[in-house]
N, C-alpha and C. Protein backbone atom coordinates (compact mmCIF):
# COMPACT_ATOMS: atom_id res chain seq x y z
N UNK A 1 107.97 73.06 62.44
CA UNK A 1 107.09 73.55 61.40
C UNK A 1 106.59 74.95 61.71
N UNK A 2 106.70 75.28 62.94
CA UNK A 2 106.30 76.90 63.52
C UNK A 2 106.83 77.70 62.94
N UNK A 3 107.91 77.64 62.59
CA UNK A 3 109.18 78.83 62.06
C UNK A 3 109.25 78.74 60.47
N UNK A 4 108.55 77.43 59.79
CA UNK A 4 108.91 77.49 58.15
C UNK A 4 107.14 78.17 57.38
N UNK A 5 107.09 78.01 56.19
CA UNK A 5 106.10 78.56 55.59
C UNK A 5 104.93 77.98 55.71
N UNK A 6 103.67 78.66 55.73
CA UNK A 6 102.46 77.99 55.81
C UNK A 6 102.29 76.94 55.19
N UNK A 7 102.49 76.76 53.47
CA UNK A 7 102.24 75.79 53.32
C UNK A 7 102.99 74.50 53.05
N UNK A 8 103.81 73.96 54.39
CA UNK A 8 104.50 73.20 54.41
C UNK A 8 104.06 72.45 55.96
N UNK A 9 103.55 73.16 56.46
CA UNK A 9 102.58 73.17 57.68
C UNK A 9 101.73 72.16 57.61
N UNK A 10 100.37 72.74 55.72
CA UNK A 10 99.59 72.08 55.36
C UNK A 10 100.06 70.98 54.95
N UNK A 11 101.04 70.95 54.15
CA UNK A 11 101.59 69.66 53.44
C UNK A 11 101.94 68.36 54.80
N UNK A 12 102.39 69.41 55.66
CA UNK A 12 102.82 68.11 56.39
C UNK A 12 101.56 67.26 57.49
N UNK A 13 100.47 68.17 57.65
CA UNK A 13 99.34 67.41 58.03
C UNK A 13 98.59 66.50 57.26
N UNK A 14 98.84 66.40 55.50
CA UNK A 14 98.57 65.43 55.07
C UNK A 14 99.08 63.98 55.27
N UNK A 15 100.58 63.79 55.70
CA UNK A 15 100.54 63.04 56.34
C UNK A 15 99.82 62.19 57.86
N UNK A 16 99.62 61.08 57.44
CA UNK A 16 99.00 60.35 58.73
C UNK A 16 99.57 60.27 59.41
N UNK A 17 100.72 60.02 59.67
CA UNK A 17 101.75 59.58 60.71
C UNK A 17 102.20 60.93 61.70
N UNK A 18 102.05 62.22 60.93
CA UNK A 18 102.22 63.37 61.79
C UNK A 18 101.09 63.42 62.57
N UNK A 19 99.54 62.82 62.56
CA UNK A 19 98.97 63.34 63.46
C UNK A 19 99.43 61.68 64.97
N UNK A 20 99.64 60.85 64.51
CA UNK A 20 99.89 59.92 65.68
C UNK A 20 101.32 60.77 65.95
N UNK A 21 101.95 60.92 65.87
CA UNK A 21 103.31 61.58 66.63
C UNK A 21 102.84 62.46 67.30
N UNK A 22 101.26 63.44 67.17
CA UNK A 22 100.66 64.53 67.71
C UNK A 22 100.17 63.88 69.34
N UNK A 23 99.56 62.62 68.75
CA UNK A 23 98.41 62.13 69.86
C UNK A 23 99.78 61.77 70.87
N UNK A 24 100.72 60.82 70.09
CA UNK A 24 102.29 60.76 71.50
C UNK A 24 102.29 61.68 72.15
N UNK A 25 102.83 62.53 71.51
CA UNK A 25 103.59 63.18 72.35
C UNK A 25 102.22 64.18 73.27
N UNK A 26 101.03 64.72 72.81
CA UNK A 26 100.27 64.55 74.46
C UNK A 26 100.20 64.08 75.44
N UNK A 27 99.99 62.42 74.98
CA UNK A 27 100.18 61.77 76.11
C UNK A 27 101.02 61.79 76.84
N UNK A 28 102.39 61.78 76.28
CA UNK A 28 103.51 61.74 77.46
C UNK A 28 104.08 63.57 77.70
N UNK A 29 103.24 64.25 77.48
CA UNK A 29 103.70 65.54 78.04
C UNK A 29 102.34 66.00 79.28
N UNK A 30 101.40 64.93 79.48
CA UNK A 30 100.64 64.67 80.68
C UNK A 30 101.71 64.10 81.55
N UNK A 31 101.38 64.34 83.00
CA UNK A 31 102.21 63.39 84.10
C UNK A 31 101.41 62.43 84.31
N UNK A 32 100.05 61.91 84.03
CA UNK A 32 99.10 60.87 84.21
C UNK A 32 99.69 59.54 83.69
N UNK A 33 100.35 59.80 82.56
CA UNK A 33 101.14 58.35 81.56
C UNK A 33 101.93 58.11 82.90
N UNK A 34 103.10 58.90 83.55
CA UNK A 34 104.20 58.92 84.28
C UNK A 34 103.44 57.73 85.84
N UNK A 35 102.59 58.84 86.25
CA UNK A 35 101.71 58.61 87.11
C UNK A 35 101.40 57.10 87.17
N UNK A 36 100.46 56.62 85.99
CA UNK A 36 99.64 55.40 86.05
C UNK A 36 101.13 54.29 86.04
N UNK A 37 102.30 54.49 84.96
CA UNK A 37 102.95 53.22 85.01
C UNK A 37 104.54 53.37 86.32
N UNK A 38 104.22 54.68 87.16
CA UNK A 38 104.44 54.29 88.42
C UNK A 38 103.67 53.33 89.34
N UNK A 39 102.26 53.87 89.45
CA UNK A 39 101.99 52.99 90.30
C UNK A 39 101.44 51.55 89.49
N UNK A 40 100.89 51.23 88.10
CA UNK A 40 101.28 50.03 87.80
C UNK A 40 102.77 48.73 88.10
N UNK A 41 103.70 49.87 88.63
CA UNK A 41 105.27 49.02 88.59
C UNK A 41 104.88 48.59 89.83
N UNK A 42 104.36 49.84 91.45
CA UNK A 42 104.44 49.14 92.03
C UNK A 42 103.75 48.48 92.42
N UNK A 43 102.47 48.41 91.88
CA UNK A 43 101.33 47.14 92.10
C UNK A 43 101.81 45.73 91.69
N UNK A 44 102.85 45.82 90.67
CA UNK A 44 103.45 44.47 90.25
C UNK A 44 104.60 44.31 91.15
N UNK A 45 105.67 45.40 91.67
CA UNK A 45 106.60 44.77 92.95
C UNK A 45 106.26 44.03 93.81
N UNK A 46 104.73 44.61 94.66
CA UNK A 46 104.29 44.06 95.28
C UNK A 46 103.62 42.94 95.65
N UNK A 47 103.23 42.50 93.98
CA UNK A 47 102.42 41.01 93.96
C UNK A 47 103.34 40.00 93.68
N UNK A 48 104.38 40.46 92.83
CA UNK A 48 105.27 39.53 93.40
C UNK A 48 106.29 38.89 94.30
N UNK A 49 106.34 40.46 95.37
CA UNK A 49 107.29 39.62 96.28
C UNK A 49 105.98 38.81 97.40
N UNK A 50 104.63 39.27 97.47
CA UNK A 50 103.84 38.23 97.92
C UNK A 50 104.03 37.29 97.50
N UNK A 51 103.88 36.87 96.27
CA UNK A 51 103.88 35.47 95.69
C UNK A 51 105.06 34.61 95.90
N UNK A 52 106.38 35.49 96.04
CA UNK A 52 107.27 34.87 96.36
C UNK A 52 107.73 34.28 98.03
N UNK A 53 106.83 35.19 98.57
CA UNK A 53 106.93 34.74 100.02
C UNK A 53 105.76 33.99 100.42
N UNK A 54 104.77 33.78 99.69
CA UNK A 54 103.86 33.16 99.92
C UNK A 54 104.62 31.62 99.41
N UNK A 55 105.73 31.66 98.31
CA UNK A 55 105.66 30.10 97.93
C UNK A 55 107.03 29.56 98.77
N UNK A 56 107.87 30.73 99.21
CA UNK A 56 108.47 30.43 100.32
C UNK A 56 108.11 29.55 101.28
N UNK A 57 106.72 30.14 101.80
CA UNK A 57 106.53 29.84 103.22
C UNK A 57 105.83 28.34 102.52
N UNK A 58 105.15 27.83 101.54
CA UNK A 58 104.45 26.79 101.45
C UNK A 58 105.19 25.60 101.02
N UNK A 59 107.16 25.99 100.63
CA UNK A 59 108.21 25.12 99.89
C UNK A 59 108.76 24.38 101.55
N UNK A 60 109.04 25.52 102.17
CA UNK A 60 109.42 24.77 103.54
C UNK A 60 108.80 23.83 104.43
């Protein structure tokens, strides 16, 4: 929309849906999104190979 005419700019902020495609793509042009569901993955690798060695050790 940078390169076409002003008021097509306006027209297209009347749409709703252009401003949630706005709020996306912030978020994922932060490294914090990247960041948090790295270490969310490995907070979950880790609870489950506990759990799995925890039910290891309690099956034997």
């Amino acid at each position: 929309m940078s390169n076409g005419p002003q008021w097509l700019y306006w027209l297209s902020r009347v749409n709703p849906l252009a401003h949630v495609v706005d709020a996306e793509r912030s978020i994922f042009s932060t490294g914090s999104v990247l960041l948090g569901l790295i270490s969310a993955s490995a907070l979950v690798l880790v609870g489950v190979l506990y759990g799995v060695r925890t039910f290891h050790r309690r099956s034997a």
